[in-house]
N, C-alpha and C. Protein backbone atom coordinates (compact mmCIF):
# COMPACT_ATOMS: atom_id res chain seq x y z
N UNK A 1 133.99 145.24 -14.60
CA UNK A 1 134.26 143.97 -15.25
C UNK A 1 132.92 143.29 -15.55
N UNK A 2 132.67 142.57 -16.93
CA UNK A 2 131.65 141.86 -16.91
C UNK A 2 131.28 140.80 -16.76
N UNK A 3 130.37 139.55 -16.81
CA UNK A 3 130.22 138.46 -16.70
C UNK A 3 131.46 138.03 -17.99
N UNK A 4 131.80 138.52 -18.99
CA UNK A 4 131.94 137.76 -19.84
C UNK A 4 133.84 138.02 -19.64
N UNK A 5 133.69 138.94 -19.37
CA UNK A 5 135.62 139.10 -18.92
C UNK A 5 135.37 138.11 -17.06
N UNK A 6 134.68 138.08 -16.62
CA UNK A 6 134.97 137.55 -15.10
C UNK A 6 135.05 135.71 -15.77
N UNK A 7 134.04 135.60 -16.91
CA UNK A 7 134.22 133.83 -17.04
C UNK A 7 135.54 133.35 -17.52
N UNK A 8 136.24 134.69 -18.78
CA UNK A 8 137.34 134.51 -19.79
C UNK A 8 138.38 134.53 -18.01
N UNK A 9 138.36 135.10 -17.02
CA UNK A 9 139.55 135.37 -15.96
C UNK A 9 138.96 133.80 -15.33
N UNK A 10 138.18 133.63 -14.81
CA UNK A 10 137.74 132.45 -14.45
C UNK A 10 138.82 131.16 -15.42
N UNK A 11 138.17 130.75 -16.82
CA UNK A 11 138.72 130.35 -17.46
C UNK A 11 140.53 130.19 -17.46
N UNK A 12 140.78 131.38 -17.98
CA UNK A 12 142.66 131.52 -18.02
C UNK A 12 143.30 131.32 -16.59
N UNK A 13 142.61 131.24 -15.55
CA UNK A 13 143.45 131.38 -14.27
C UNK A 13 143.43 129.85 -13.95
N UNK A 14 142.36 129.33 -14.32
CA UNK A 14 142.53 127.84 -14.21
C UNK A 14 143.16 126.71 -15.41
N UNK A 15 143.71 127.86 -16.60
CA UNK A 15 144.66 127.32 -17.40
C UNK A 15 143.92 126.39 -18.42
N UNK A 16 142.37 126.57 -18.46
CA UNK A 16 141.68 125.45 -19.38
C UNK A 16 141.54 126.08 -20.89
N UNK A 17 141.31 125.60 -21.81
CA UNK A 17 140.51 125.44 -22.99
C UNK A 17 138.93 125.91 -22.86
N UNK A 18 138.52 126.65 -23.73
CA UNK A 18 137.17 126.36 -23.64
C UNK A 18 136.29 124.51 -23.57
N UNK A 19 136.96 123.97 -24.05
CA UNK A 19 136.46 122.59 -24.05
C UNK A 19 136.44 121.88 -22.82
N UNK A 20 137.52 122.43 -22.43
CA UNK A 20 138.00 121.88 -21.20
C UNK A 20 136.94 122.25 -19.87
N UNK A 21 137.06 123.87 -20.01
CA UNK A 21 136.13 124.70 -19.10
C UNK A 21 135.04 124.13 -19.17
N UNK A 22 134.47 124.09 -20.66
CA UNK A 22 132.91 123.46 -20.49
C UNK A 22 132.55 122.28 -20.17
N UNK A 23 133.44 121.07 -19.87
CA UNK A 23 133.52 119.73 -19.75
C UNK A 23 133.01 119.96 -18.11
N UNK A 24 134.37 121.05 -17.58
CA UNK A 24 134.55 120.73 -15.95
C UNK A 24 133.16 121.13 -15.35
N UNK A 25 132.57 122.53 -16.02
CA UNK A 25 131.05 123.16 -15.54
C UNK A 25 129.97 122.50 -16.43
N UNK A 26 130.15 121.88 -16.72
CA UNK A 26 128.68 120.84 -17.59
C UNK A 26 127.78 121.43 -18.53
N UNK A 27 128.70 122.28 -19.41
CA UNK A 27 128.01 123.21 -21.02
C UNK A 27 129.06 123.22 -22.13
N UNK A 28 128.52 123.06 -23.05
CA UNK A 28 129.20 123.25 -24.31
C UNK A 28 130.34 123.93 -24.51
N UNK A 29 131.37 123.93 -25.37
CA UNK A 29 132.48 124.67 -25.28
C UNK A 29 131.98 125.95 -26.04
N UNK A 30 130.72 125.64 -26.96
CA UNK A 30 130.00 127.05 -27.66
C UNK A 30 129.24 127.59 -26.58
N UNK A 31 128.84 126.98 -25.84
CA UNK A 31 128.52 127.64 -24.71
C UNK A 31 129.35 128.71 -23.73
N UNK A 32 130.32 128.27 -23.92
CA UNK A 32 131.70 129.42 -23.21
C UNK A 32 131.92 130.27 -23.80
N UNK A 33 132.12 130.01 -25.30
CA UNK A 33 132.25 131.02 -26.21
C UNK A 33 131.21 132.36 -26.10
N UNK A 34 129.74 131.59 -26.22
CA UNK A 34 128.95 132.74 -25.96
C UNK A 34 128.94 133.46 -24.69
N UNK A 35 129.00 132.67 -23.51
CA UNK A 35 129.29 134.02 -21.69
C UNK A 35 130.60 134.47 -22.95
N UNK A 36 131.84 134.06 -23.06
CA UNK A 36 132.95 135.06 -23.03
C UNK A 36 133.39 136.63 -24.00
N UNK A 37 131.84 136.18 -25.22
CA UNK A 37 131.83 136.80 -25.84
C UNK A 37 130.34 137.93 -25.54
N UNK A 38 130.00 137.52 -24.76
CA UNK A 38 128.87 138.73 -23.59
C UNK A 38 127.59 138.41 -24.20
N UNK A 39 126.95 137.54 -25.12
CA UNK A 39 126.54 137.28 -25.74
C UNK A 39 125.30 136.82 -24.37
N UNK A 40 126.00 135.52 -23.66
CA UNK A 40 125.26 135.52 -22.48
C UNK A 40 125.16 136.28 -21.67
N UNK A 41 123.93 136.66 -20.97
CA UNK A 41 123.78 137.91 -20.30
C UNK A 41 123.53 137.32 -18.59
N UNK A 42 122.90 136.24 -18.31
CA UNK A 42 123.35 135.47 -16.92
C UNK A 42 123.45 134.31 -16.77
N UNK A 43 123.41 133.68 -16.11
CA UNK A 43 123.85 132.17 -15.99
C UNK A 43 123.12 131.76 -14.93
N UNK A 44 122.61 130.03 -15.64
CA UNK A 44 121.71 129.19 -14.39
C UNK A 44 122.20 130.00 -13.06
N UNK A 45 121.51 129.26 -11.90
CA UNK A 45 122.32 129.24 -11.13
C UNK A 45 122.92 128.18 -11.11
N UNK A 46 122.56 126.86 -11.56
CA UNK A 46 123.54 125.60 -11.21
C UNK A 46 124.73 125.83 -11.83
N UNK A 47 124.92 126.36 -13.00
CA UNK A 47 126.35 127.05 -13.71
C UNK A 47 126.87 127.75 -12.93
N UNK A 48 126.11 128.70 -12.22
CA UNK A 48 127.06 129.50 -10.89
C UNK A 48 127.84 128.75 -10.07
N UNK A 49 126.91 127.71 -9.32
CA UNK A 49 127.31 127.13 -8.42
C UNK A 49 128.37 125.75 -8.61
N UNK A 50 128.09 125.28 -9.98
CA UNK A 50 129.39 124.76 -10.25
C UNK A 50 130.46 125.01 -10.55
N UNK A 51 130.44 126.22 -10.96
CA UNK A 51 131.54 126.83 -11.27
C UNK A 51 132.56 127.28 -9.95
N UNK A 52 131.94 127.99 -8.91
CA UNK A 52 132.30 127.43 -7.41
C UNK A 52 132.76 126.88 -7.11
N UNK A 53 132.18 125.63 -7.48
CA UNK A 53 132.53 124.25 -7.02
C UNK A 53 133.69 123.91 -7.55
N UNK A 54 133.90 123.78 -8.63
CA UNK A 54 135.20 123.49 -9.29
C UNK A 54 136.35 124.82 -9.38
N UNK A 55 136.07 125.91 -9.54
CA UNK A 55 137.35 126.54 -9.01
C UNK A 55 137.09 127.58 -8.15
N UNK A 56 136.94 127.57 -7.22
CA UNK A 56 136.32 128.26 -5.87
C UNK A 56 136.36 129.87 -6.02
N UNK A 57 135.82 130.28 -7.14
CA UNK A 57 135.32 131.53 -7.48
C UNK A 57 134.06 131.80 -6.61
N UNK A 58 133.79 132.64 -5.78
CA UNK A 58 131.76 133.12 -5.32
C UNK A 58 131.27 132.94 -6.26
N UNK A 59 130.14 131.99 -6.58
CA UNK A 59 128.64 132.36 -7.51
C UNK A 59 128.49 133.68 -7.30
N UNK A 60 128.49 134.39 -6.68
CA UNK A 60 127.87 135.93 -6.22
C UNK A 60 128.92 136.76 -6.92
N UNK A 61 130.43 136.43 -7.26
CA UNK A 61 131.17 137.54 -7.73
C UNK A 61 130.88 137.23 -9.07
N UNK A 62 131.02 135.76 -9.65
CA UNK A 62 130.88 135.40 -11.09
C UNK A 62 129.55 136.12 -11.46
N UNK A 63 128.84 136.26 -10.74
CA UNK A 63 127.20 136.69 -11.21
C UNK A 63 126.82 138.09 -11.51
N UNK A 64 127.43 138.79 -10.37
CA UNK A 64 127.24 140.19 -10.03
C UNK A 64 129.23 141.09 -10.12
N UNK A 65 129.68 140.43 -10.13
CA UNK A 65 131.14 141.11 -9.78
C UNK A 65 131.35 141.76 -8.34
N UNK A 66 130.44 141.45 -7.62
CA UNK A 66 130.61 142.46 -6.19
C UNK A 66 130.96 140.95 -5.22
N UNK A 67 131.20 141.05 -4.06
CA UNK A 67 131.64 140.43 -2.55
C UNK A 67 132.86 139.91 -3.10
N UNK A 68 133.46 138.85 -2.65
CA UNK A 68 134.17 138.42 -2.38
C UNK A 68 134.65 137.41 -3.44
N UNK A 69 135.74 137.47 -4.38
CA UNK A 69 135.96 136.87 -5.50
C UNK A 69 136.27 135.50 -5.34
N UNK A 70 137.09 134.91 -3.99
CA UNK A 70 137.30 133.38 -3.78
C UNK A 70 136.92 133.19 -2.48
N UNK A 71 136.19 131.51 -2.78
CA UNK A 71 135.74 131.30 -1.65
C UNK A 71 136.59 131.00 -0.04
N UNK A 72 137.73 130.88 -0.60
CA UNK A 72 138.90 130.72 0.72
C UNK A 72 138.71 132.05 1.09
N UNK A 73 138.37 133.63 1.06
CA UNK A 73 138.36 134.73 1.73
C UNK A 73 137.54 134.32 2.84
N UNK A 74 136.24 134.02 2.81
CA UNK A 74 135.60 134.15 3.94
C UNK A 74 135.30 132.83 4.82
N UNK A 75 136.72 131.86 4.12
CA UNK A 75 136.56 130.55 4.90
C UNK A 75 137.08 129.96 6.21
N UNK A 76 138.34 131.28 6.49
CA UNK A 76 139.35 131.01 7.30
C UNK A 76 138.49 131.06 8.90
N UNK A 77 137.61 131.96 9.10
CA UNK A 77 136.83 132.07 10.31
C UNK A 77 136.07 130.23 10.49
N UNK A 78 135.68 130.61 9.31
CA UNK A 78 134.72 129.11 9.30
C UNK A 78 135.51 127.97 9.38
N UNK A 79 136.99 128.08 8.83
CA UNK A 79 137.79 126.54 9.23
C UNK A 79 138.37 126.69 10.73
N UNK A 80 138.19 127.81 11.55
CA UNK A 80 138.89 127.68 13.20
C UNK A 80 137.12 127.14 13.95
N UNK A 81 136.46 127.82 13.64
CA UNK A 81 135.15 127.13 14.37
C UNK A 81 134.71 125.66 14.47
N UNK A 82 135.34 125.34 13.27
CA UNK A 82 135.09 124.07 12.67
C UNK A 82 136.40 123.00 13.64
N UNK A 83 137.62 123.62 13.60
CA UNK A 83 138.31 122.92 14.84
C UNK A 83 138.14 123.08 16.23
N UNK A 84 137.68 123.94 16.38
CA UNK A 84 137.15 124.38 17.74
C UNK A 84 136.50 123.58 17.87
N UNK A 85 135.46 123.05 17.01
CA UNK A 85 134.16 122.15 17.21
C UNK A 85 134.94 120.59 17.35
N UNK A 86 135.64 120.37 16.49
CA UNK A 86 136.27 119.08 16.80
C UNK A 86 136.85 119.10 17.94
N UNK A 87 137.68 119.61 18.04
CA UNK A 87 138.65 119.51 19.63
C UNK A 87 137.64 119.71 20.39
N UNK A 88 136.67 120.16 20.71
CA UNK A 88 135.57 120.31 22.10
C UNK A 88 135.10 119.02 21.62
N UNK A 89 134.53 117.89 21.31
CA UNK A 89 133.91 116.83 21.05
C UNK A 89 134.82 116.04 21.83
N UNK A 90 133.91 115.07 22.71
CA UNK A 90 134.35 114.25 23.42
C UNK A 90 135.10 113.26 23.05
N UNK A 91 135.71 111.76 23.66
CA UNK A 91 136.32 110.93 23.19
C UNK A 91 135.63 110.49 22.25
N UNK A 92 134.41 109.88 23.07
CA UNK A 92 133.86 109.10 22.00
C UNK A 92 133.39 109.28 20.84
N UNK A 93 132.86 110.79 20.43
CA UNK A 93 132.41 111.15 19.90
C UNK A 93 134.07 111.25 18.72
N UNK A 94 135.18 111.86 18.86
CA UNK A 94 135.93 112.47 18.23
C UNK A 94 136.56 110.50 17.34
N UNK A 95 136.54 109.28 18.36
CA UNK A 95 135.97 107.87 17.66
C UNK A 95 135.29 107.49 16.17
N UNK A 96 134.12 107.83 17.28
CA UNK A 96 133.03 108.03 15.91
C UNK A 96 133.51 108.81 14.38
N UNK A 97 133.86 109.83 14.60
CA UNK A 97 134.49 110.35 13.99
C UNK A 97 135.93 109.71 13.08
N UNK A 98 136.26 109.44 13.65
CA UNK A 98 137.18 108.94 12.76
C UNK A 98 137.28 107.55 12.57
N UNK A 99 136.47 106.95 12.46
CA UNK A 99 135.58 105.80 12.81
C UNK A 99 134.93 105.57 11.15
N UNK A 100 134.53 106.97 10.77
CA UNK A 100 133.90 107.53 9.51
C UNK A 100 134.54 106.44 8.13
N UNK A 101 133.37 106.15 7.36
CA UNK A 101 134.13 106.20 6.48
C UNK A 101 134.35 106.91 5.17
N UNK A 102 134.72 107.19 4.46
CA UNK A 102 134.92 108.21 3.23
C UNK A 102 133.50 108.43 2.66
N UNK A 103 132.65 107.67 2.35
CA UNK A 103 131.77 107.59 1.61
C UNK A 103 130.64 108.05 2.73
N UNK A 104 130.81 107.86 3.96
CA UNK A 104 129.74 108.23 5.35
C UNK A 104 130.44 110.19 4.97
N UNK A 105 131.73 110.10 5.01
CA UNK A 105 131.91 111.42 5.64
C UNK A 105 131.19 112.44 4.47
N UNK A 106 131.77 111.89 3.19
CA UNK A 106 131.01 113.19 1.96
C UNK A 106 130.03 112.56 1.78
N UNK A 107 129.02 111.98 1.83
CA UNK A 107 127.54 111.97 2.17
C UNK A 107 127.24 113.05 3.39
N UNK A 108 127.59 113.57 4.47
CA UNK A 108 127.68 114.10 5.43
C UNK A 108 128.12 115.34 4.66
N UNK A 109 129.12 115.89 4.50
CA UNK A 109 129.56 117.17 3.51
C UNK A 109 128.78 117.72 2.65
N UNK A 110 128.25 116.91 1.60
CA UNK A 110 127.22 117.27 1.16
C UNK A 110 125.76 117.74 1.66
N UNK A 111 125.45 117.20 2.71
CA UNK A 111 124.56 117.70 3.05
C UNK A 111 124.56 118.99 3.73
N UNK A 112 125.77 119.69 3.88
CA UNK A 112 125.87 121.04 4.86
C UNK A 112 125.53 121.95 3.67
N UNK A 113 125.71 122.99 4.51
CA UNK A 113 125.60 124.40 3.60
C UNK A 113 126.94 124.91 2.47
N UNK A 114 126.66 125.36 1.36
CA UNK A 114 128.17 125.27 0.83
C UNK A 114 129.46 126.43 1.34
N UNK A 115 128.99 127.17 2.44
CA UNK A 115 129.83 127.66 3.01
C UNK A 115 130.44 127.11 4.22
N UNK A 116 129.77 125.81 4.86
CA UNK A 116 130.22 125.08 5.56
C UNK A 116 131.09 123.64 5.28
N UNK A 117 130.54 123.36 3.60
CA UNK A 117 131.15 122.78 2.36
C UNK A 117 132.57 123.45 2.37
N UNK A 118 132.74 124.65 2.02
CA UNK A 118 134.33 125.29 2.13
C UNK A 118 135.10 125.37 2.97
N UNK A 119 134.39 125.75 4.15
CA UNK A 119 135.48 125.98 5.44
C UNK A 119 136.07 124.34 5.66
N UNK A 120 135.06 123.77 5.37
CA UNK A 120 136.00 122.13 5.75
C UNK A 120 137.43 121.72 4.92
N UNK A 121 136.73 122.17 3.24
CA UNK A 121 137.52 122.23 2.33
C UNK A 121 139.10 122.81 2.44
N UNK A 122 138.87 123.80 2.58
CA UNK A 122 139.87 125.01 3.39
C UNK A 122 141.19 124.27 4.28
N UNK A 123 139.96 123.46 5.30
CA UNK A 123 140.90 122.92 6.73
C UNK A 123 141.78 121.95 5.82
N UNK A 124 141.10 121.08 5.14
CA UNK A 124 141.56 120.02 4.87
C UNK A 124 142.67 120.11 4.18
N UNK A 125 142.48 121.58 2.96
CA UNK A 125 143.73 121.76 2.15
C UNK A 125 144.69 122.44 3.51
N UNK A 126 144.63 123.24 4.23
CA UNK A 126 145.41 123.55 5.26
C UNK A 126 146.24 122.34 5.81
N UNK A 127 145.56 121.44 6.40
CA UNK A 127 146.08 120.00 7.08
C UNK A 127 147.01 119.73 5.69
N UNK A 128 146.77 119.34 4.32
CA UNK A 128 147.58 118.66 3.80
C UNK A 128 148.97 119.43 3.58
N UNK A 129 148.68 120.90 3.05
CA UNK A 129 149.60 121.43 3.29
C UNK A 129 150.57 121.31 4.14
N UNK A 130 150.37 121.22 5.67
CA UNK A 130 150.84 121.50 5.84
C UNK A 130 151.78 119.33 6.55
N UNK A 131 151.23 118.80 6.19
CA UNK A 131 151.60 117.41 6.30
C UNK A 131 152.81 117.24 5.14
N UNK A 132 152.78 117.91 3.53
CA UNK A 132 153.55 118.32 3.06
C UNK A 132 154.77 118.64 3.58
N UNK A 133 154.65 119.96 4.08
CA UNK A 133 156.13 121.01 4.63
C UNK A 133 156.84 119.75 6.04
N UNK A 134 155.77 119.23 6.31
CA UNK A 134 156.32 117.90 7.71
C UNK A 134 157.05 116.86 7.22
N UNK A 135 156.84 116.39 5.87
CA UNK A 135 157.41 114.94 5.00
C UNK A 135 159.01 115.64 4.38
């Protein structure tokens, strides 16, 4: 598969427009045209990594086609450590914590690593989920 069929699967799985696509990753909709038509041969990395960001494809599979195609594969380890880590945190500390406010906590998110960026991500869609199936 190439960059330019992995952006067009990228693209259609998230149901956008080229206009659309290029709005959400921050390039031209002729810009899509050219990755989908192979024309582009690699991409920033900040195009990688937003692209990630917004539909949790690997930079590394979009780039290369090899590891791991979504970032929820290798997040599930990283969202039990991540509760592990909460539940071991003391009272006060687990307070503090929720103490947080929105704008403290993703100031804080942002600053991690973006695989520590996902596993939170992960938990969080997990928790709502499953607050969902509870209502």
């Amino acid at each position: 598969m190439t960059l330019a069929n992995r952006i067009q699967e990228i693209r259609t799985a998230n149901q956008l427009n080229k206009v659309q696509f290029g709005k959400l990753i921050g390039v031209s909709h002729t810009a899509v045209a050219l990755m989908e038509s192979g024309e582009t041969k690699s991409l920033k990395f900040s195009t990688l990594m937003k692209i990630e960001q917004e539909t949790g494809y690997r930079a590394n599979w979009i780039d290369t086609g090899k590891g791991e195609r979504f970032a929820s594969e290798i997040a599930d380890d990283q969202r039990e450590r991540v509760i592990r880590k909460i539940a071991s945190l003391s009272p006060d500390k687990k307070r503090q914590l929720s103490a947080m406010t929105i704008s403290e906590i993703s100031a804080k998110i942002r600053a991690l690593k973006t695989e520590q960026q996902t596993a939170i991500q992960a938990m969080l869609d997990s928790w709502e989920s499953q607050n969902q199936q509870n209502d």
